[in-house]
Protein backbone atom coordinates (compact mmCIF):
# COMPACT_ATOMS: atom_id res chain seq x y z
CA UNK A 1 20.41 -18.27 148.87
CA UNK A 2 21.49 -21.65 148.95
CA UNK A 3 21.44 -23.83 152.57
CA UNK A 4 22.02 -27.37 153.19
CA UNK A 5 20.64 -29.08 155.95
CA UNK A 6 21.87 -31.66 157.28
CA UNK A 7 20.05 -34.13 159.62
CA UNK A 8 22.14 -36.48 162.03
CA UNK A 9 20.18 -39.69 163.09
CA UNK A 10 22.46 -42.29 164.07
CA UNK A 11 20.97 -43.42 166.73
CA UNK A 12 17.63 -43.97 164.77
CA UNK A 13 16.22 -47.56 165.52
CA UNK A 14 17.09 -46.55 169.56
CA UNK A 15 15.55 -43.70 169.37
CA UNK A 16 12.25 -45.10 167.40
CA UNK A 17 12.02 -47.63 170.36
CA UNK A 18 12.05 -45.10 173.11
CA UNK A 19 9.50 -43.23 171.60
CA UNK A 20 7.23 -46.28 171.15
CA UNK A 21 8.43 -47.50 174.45
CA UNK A 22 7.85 -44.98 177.37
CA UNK A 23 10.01 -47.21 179.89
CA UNK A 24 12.61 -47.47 177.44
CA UNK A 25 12.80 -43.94 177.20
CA UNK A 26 16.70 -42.66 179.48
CA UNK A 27 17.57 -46.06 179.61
CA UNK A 28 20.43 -47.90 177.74
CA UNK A 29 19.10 -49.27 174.58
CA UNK A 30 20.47 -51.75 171.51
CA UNK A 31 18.14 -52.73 168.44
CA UNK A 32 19.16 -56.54 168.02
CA UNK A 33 19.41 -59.49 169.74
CA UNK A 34 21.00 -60.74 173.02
CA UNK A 35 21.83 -64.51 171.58
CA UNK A 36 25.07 -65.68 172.21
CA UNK A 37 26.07 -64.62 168.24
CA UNK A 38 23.76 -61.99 168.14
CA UNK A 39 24.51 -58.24 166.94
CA UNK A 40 23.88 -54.80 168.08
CA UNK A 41 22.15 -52.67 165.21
CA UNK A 42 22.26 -49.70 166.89
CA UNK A 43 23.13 -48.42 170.37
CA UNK A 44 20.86 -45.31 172.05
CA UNK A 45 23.02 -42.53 173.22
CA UNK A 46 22.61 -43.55 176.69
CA UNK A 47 23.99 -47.00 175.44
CA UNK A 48 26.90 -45.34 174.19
CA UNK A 49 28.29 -43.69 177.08
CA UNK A 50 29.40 -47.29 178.14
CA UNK A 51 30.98 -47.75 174.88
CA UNK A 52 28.19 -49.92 173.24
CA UNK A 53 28.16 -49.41 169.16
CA UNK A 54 26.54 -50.41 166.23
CA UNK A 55 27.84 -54.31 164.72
CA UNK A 56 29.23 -54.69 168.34
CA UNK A 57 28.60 -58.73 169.24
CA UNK A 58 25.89 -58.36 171.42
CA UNK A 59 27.90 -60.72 174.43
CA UNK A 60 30.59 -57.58 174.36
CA UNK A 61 27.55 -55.09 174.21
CA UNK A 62 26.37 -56.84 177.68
CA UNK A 63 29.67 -56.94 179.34
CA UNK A 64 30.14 -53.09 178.59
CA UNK A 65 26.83 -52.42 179.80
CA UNK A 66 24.98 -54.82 182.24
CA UNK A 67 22.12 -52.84 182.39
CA UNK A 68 21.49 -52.46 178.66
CA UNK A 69 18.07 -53.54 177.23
CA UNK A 70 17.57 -55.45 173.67
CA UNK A 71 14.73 -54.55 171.54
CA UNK A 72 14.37 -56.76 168.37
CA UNK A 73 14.49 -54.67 164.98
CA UNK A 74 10.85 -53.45 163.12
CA UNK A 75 12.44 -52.31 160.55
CA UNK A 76 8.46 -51.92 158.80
CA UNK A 77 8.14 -49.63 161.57
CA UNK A 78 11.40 -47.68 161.27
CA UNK A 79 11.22 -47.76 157.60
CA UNK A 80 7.34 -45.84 158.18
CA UNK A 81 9.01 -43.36 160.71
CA UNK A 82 11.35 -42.73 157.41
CA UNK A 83 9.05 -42.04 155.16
CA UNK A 84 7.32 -39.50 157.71
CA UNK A 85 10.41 -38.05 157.62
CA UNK A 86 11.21 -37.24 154.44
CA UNK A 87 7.80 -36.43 153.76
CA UNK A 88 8.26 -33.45 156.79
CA UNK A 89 11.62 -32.20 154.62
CA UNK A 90 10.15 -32.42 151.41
CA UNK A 91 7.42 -29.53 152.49
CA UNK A 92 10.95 -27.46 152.17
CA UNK A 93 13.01 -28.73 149.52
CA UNK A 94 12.94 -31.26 146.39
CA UNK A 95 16.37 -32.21 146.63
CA UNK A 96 16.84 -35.01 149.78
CA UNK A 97 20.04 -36.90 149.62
CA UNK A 98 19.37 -39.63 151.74
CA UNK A 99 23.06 -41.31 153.58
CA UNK A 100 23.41 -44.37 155.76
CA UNK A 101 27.26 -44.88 156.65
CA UNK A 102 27.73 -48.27 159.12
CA UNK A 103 30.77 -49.14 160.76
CA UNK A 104 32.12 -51.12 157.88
CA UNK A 105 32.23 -48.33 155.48
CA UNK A 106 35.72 -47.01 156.58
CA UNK A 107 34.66 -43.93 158.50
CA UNK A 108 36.54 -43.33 161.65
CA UNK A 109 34.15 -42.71 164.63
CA UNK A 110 35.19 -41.97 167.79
């Protein structure tokens, strides 16, 4: 029997934040930088109720969502956090095809 799993973690960088940062944890989060030309690199979920998104100028970001708190990016940690990862779904299959889709890439989100 054939299955495919598939594992949904857009809101990764967030969601690595709140776990390393308890008092982040329910609040409104974006990986990136507040500066005036800065970028959001990902929005938690609770940032995204307001409409916050990923490669969203961070000056919109704060207008949509007064409350919401910047973390900068570790992407060394995220990228660790990854490799845990795969490691857990390799225990169950060979075959991971890792996929990272960003705004740019055409697919309608909504």
């Amino acid at each position: 029997m054939r299955k495919i799993i598939h594992i949904d973690m857009d809101a990764f960088y967030a969601s690595v934040e709140q776990r390393d940062h308890p008092a982040l944890r329910g609040r409104p989060v974006a990986v990136g930088y507040a500066a005036k030309r800065g970028v959001v690199a990902a929005a938690s979920y609770e940032a995204r109720k307001f409409g916050v998104r990923s490669a969203m100028p961070s000056s919109t970001a704060m207008r949509k969502c007064p409350d919401l708190v910047f973390a900068p990016p570790r992407f060394d940690v995220c990228r660790a956090v990854s490799r845990e990862i795969h490691l857990i779904l390799a225990d169950d299959t060979p075959l991971i095809e890792p996929l990272s889709l960003d705004p740019g890439d055409g697919v309608r989100r909504e």
